[in-house]
C-alpha atoms as a PDB file:
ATOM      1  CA  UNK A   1      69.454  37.973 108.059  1.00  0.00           C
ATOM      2  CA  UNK A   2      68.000  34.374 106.159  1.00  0.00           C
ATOM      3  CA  UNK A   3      69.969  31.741 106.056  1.00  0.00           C
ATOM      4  CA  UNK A   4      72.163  31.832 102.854  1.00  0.00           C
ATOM      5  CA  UNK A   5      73.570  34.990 104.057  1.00  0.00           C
ATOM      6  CA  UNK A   6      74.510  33.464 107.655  1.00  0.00           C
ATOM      7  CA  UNK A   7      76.204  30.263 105.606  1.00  0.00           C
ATOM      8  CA  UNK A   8      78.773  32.515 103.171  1.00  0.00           C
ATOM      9  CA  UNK A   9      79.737  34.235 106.202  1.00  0.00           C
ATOM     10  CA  UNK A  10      80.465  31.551 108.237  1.00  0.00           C
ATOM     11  CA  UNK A  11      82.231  30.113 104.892  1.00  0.00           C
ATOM     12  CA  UNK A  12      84.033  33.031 104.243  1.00  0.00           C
ATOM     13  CA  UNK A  13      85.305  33.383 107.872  1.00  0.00           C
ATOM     14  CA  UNK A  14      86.155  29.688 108.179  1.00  0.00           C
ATOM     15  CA  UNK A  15      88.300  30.313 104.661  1.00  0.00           C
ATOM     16  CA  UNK A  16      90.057  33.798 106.211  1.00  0.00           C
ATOM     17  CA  UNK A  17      90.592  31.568 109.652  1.00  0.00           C
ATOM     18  CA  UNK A  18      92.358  29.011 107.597  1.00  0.00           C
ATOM     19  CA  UNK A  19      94.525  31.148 105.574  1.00  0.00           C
ATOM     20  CA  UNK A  20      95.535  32.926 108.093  1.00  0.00           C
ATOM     21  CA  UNK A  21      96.884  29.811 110.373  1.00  0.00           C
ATOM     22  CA  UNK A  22      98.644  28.298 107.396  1.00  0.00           C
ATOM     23  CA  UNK A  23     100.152  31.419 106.548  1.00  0.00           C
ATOM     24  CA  UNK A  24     101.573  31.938 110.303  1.00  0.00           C
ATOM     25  CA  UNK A  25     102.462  28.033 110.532  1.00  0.00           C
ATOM     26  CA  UNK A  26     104.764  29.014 106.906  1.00  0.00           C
ATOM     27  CA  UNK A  27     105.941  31.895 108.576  1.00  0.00           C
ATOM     28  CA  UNK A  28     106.669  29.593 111.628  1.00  0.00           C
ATOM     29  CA  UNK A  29     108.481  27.292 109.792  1.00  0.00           C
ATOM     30  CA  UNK A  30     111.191  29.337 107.776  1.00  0.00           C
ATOM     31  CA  UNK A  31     114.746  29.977 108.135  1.00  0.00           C
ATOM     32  CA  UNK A  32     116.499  32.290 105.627  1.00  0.00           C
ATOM     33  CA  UNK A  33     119.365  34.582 105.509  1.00  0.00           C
ATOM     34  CA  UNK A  34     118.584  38.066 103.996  1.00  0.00           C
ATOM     35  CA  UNK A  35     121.425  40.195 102.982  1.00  0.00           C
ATOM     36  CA  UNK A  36     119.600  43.645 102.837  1.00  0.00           C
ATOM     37  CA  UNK A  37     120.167  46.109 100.209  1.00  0.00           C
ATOM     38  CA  UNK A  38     120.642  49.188 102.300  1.00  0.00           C
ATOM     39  CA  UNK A  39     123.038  50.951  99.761  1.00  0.00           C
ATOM     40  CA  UNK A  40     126.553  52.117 100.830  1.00  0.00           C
ATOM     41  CA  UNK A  41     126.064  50.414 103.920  1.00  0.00           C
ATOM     42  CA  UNK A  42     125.649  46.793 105.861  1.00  0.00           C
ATOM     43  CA  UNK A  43     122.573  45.053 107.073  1.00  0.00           C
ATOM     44  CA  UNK A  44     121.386  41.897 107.207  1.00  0.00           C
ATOM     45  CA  UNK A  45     118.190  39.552 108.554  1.00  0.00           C
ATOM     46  CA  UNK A  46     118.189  35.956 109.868  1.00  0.00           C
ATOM     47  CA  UNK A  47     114.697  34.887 109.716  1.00  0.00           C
ATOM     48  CA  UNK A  48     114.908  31.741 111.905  1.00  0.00           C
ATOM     49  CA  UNK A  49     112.255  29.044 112.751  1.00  0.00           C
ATOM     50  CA  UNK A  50     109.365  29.840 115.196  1.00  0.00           C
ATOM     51  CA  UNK A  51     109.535  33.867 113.984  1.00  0.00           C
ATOM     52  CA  UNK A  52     113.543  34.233 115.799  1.00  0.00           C
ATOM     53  CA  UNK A  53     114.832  36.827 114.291  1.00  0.00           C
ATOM     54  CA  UNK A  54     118.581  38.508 114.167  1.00  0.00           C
ATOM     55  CA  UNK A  55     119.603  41.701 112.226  1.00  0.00           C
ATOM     56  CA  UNK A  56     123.194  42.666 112.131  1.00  0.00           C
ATOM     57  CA  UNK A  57     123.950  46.260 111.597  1.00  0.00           C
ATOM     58  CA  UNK A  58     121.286  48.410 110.050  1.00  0.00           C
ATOM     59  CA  UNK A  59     122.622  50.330 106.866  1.00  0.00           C
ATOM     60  CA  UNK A  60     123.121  53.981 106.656  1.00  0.00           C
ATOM     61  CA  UNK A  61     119.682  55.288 107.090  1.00  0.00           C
ATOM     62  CA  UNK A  62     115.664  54.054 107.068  1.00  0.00           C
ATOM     63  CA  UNK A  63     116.541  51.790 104.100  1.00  0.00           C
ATOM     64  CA  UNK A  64     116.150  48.780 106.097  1.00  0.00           C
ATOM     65  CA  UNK A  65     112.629  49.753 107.432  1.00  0.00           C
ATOM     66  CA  UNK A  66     111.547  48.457 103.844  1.00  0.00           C
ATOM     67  CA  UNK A  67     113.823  45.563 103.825  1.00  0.00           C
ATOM     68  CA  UNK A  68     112.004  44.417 106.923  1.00  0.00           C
ATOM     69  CA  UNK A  69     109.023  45.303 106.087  1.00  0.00           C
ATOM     70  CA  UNK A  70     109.530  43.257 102.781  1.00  0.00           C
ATOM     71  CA  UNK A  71     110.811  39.685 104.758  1.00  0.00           C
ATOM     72  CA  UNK A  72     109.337  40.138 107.962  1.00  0.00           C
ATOM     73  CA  UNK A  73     105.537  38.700 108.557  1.00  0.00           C
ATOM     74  CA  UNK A  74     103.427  41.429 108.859  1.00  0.00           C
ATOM     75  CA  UNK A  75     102.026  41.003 112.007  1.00  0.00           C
ATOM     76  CA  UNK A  76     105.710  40.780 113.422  1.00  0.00           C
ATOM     77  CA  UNK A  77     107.352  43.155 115.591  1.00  0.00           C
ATOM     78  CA  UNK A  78     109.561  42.415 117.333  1.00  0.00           C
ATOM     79  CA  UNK A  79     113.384  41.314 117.010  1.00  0.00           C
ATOM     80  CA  UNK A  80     114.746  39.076 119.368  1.00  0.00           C
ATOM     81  CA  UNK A  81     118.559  40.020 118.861  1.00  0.00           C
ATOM     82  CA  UNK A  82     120.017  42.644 116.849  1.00  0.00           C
ATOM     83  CA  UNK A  83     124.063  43.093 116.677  1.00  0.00           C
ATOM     84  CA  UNK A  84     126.155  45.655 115.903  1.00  0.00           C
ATOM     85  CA  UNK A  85     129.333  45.531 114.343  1.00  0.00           C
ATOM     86  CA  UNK A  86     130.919  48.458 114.983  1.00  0.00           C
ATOM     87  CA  UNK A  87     129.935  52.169 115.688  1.00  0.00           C
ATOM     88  CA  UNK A  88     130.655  53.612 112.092  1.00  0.00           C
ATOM     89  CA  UNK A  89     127.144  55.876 110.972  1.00  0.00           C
ATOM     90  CA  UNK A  90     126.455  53.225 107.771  1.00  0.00           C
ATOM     91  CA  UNK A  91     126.085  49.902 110.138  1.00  0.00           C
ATOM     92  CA  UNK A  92     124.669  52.034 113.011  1.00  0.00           C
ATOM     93  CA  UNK A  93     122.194  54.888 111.870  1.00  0.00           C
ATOM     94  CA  UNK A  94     119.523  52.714 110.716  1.00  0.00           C
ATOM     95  CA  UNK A  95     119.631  50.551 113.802  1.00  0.00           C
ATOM     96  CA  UNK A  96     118.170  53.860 115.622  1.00  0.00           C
ATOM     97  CA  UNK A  97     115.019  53.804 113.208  1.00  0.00           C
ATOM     98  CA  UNK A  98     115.057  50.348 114.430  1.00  0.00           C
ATOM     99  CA  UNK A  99     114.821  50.450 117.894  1.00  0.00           C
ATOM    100  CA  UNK A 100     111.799  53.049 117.285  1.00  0.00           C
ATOM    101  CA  UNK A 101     109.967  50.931 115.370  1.00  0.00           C
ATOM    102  CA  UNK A 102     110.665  47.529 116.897  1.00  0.00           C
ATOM    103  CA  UNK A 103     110.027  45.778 120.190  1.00  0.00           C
ATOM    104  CA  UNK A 104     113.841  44.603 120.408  1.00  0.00           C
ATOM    105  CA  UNK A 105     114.561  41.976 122.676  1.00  0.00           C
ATOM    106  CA  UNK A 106     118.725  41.733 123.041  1.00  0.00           C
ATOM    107  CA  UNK A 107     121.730  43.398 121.212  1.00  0.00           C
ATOM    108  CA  UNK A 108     125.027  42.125 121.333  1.00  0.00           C
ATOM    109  CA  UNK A 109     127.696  44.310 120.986  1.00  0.00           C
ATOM    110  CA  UNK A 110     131.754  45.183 121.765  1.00  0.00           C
ATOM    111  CA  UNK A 111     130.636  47.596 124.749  1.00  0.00           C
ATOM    112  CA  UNK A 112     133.307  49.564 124.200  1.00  0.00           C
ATOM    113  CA  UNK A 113     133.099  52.884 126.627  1.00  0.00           C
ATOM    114  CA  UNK A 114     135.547  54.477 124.521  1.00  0.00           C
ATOM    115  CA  UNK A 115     133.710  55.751 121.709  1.00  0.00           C
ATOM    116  CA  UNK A 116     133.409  59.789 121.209  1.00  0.00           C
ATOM    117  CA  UNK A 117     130.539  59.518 118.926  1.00  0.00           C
ATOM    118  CA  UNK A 118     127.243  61.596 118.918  1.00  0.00           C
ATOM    119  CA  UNK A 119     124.938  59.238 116.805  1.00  0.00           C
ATOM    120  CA  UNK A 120     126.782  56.351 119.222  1.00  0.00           C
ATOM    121  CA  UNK A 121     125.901  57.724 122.318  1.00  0.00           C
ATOM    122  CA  UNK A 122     122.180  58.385 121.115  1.00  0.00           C
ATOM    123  CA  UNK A 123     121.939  54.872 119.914  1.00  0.00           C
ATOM    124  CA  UNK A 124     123.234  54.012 123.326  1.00  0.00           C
ATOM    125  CA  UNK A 125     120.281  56.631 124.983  1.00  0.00           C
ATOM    126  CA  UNK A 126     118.059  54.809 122.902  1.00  0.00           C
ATOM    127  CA  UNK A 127     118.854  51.409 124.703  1.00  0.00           C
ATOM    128  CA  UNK A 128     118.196  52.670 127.775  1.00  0.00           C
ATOM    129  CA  UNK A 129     114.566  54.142 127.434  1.00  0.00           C
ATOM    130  CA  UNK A 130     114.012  50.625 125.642  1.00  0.00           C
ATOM    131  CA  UNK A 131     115.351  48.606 128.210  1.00  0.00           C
ATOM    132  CA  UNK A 132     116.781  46.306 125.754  1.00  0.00           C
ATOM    133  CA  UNK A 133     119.368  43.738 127.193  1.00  0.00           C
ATOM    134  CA  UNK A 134     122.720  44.183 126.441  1.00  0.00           C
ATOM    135  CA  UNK A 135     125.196  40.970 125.698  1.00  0.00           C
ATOM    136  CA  UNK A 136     128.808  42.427 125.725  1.00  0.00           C
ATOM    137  CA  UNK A 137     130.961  40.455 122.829  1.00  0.00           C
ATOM    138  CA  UNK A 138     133.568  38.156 123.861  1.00  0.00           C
ATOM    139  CA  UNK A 139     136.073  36.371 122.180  1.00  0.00           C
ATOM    140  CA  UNK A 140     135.062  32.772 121.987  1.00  0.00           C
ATOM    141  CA  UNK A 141     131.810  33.500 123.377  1.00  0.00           C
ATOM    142  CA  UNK A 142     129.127  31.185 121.621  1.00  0.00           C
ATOM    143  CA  UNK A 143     125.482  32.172 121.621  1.00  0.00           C
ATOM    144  CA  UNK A 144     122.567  29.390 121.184  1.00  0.00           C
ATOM    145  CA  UNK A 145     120.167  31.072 118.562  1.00  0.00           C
ATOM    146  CA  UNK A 146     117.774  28.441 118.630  1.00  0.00           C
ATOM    147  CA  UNK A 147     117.863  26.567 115.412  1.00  0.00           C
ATOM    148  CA  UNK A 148     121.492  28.129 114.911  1.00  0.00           C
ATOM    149  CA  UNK A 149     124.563  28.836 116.787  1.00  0.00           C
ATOM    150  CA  UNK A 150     126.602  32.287 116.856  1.00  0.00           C
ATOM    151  CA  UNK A 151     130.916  31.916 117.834  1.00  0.00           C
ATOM    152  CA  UNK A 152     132.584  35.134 118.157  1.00  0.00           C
ATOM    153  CA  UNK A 153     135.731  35.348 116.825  1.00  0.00           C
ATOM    154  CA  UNK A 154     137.399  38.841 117.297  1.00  0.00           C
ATOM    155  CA  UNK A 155     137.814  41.123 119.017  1.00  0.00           C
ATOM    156  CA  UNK A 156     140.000  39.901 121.464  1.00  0.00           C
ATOM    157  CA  UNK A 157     140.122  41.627 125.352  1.00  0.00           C
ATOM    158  CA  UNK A 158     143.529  42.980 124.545  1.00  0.00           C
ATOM    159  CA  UNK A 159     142.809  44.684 120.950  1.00  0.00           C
ATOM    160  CA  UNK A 160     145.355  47.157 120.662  1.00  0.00           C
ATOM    161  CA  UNK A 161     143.681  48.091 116.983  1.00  0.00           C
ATOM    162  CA  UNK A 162     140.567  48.562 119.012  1.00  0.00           C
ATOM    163  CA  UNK A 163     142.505  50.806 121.044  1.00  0.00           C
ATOM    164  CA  UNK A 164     143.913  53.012 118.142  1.00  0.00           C
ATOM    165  CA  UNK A 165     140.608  53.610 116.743  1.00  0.00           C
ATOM    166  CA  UNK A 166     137.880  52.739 119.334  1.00  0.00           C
ATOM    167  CA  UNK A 167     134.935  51.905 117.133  1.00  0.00           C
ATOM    168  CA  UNK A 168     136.333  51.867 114.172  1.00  0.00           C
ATOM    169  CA  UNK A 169     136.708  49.463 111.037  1.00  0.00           C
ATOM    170  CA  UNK A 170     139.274  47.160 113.159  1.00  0.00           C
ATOM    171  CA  UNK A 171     137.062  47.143 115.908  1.00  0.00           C
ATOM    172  CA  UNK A 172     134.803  45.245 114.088  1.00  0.00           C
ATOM    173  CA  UNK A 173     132.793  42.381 115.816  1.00  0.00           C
ATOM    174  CA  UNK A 174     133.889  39.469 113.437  1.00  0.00           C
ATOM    175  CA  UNK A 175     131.445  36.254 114.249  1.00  0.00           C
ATOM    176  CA  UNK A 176     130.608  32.868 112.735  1.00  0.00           C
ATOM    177  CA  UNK A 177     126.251  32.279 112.313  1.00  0.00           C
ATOM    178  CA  UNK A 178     126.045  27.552 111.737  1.00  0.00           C
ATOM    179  CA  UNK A 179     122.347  27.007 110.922  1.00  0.00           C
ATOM    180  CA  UNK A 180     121.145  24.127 111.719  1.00  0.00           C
ATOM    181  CA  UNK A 181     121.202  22.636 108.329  1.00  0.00           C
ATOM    182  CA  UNK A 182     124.979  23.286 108.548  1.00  0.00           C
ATOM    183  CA  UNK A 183     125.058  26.308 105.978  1.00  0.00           C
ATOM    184  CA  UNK A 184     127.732  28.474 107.764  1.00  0.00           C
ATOM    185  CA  UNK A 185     128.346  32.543 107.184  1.00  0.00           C
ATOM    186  CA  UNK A 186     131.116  34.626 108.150  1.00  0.00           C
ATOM    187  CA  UNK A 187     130.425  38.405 109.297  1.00  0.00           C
ATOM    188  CA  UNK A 188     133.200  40.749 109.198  1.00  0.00           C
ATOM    189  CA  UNK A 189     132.147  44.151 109.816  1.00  0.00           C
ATOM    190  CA  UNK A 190     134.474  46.355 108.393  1.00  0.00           C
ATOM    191  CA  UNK A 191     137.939  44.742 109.451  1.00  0.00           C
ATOM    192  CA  UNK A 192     141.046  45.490 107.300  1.00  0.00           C
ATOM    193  CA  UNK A 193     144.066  43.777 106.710  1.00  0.00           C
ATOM    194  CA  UNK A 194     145.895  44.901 110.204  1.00  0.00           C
ATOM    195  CA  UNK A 195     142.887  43.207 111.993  1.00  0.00           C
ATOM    196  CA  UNK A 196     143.040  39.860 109.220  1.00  0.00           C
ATOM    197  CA  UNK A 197     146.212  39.285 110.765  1.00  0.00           C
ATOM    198  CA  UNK A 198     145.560  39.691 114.274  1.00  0.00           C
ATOM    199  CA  UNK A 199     142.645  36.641 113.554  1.00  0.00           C
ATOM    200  CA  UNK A 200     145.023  34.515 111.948  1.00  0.00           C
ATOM    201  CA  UNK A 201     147.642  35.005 114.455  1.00  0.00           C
ATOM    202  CA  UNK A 202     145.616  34.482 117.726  1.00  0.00           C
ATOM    203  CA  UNK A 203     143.198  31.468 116.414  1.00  0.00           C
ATOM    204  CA  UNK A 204     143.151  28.102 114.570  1.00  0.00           C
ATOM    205  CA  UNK A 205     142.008  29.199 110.770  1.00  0.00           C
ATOM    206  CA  UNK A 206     139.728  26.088 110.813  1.00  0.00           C
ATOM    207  CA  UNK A 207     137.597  28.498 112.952  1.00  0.00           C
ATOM    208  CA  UNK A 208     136.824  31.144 110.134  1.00  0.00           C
ATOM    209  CA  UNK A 209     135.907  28.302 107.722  1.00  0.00           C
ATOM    210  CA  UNK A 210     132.429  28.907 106.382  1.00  0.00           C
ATOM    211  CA  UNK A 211     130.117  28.444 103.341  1.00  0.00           C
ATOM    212  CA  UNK A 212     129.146  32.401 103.172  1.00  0.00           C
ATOM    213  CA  UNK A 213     131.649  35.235 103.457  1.00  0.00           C
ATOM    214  CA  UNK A 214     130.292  38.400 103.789  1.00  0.00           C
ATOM    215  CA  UNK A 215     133.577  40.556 102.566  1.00  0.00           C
ATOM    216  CA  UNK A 216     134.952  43.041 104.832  1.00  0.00           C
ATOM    217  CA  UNK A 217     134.502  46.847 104.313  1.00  0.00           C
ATOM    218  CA  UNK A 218     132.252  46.515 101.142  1.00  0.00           C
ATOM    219  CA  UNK A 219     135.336  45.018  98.888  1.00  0.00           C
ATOM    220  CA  UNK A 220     137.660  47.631  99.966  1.00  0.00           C
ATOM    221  CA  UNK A 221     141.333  47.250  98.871  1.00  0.00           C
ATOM    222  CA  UNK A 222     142.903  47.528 101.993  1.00  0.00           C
ATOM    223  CA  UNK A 223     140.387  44.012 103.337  1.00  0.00           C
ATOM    224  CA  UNK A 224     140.497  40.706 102.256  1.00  0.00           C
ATOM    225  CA  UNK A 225     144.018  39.372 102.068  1.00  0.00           C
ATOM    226  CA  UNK A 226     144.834  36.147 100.508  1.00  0.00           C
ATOM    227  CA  UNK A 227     145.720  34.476 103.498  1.00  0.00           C
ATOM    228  CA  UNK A 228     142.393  35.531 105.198  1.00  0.00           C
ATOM    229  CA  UNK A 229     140.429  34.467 102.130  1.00  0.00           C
ATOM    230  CA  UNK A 230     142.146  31.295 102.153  1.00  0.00           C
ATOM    231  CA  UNK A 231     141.666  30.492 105.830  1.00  0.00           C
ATOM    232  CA  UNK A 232     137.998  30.799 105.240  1.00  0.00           C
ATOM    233  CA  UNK A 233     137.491  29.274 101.971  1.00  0.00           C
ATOM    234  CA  UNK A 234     134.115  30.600 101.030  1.00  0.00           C
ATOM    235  CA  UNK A 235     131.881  29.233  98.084  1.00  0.00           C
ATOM    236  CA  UNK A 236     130.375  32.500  97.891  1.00  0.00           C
ATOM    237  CA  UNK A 237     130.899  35.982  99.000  1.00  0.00           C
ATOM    238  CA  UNK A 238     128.749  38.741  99.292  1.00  0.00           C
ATOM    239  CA  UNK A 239     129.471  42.368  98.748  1.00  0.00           C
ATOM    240  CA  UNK A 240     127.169  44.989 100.812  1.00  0.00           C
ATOM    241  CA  UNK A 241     127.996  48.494  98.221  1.00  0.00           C
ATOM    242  CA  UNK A 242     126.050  51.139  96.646  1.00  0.00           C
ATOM    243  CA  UNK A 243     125.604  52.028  93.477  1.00  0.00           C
ATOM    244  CA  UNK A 244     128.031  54.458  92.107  1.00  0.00           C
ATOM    245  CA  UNK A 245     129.243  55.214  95.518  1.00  0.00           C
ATOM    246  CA  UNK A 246     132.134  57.767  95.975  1.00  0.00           C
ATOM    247  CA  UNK A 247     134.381  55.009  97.131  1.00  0.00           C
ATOM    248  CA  UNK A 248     134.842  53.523  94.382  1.00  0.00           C
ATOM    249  CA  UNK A 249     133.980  50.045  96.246  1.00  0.00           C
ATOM    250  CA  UNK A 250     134.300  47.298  95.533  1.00  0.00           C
ATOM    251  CA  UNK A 251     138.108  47.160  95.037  1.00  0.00           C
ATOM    252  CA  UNK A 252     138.766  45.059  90.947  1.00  0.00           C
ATOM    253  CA  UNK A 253     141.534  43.690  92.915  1.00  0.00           C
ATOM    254  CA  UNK A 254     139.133  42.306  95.598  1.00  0.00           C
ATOM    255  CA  UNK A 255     136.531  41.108  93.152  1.00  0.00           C
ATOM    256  CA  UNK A 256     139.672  39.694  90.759  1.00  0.00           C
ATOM    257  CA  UNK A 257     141.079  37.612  94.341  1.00  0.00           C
ATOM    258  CA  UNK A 258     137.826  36.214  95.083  1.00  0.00           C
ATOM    259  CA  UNK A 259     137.190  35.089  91.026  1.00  0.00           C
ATOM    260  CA  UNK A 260     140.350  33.283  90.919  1.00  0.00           C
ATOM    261  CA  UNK A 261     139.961  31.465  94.598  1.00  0.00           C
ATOM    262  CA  UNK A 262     136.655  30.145  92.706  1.00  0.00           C
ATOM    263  CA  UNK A 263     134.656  32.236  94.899  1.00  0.00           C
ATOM    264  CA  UNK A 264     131.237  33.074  93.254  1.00  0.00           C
ATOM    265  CA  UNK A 265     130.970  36.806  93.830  1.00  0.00           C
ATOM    266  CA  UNK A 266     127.069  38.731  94.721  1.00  0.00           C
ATOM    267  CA  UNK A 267     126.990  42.175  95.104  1.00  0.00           C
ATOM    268  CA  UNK A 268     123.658  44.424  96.301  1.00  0.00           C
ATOM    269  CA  UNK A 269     124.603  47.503  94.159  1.00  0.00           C
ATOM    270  CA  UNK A 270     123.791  44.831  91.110  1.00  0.00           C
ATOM    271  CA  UNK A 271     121.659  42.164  92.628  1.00  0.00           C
ATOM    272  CA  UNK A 272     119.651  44.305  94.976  1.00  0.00           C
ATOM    273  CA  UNK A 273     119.115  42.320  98.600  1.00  0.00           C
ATOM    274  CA  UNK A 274     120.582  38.408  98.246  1.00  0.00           C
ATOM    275  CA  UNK A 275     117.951  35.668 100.204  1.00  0.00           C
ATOM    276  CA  UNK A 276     119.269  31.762 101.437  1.00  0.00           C
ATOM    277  CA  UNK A 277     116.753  30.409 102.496  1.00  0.00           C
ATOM    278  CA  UNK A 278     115.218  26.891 102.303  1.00  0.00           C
END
């Protein structure tokens, strides 16, 4: 091998090296919020510094496999905490692909033994033979994300909605995500207006206050009340919905309520998946 040939490899090495640490040192470095277009369904990735990252729900199917693969590094994994809302097949079923695919570290969840679902108790199977941790939700329990901080907000011990429909839309894990820039987002599963008004009877409304809303039950008319919206006084709201979907979500009246509350309104059946990031 003479020595010109020895030189452009070494070169050529010492330029892949070098891409290849500034690439993982970006990848270090960011923090964004990615609202995944999974269709008629929920699912979202926190992409926090130092490669931290936290999906919530996980659509209706393997849609979020590509979402993943599309804002994850490639050469990352793993997940360090992945939540679940509630037990309803489009916020859980894609979790499942997850957790086959993923080294998942935690999941925080309602741990509610109550639920008579096949797809539920799989998922739960599926927890086990990963040995993934298991954080049971709490009202008022606060989580330190690194680089961000996680407040639950509802359910509360004594949900007698949770009771009526164990897993259901009013079981819904409801939690506040404060980066540390101070950009704040509101999750609220699927919650309806029964549950709305459990919230703002049983804590201070300066709680639910955040920057992001992501709206309850994909715009549905029977979410979203004014007296909710106005307790959290979003700048923007985002709409997880499918195209076309049978529905009929997003509720006009839902989108008209958040229009006139100044509210700037982004949906994923028209926008596709919505990125903050910085």
């Amino acid at each position: 091998m003479n020595k010109r040939l020895l030189i452009t490899i070494f070169i050529l090495s010492l330029i892949v090296g070098l891409v290849g640490y500034f690439y993982f040192q970006l990848e270090n470095k960011k923090q964004e919020v990615v609202f995944l277009d999974v269709g008629q369904g929920d699912s979202t990735l926190i992409n926090l510094f130092g490669n931290n990252e936290v999906l919530i729900d996980g659509g209706p199917d393997e849609s979020v496999l590509y979402g993943l693969g599309k804002f994850l590094p490639l050469y990352d994994r793993s997940i360090e905490l992945m939540i679940i809302t509630h037990a309803h097949d489009d916020h859980l079923s894609g979790l499942i692909e997850v957790l086959q695919r993923y080294a998942v570290k935690e999941i925080l969840m309602t741990c509610d033994d109550k639920i008579n679902s096949s797809i539920y108790n799989n998922f739960l199977e599926l927890l086990k033979i990963k040995a993934v941790k298991i954080i049971c939700a709490e009202e008022n329990l606060t989580l330190d994300l690194k680089n961000a901080k996680l407040e639950i907000i509802y359910p509360s011990k004594n949900c007698d909605l949770c009771t009526a429909e164990p897993g259901g839309n009013n079981s819904s894990l409801v939690f506040k995500i404060t980066l540390n820039n101070g950009q704040s987002f509101l999750f609220t599963g699927d919650i309806e207006a029964e549950a709305e008004e459990e919230i703002l009877k049983s804590i201070h409304t300066v709680k639910l206050a955040a920057d992001i809303l992501k709206v309850p039950h994909h715009g549905s008319d029977t979410s979203l009340t004014e007296e909710f919206l106005q307790a959290v006084k979003p700048k923007e709201a985002i709409i997880f919905v499918g195209a076309d979907n049978k529905f009929g979500h997003p509720s006009l009246r839902t989108i008209k309520r958040l229009e006139r509350n100044g509210v700037e309104v982004k949906r994923t059946d028209l926008e596709g998946s919505i990125r903050y990031n910085e």
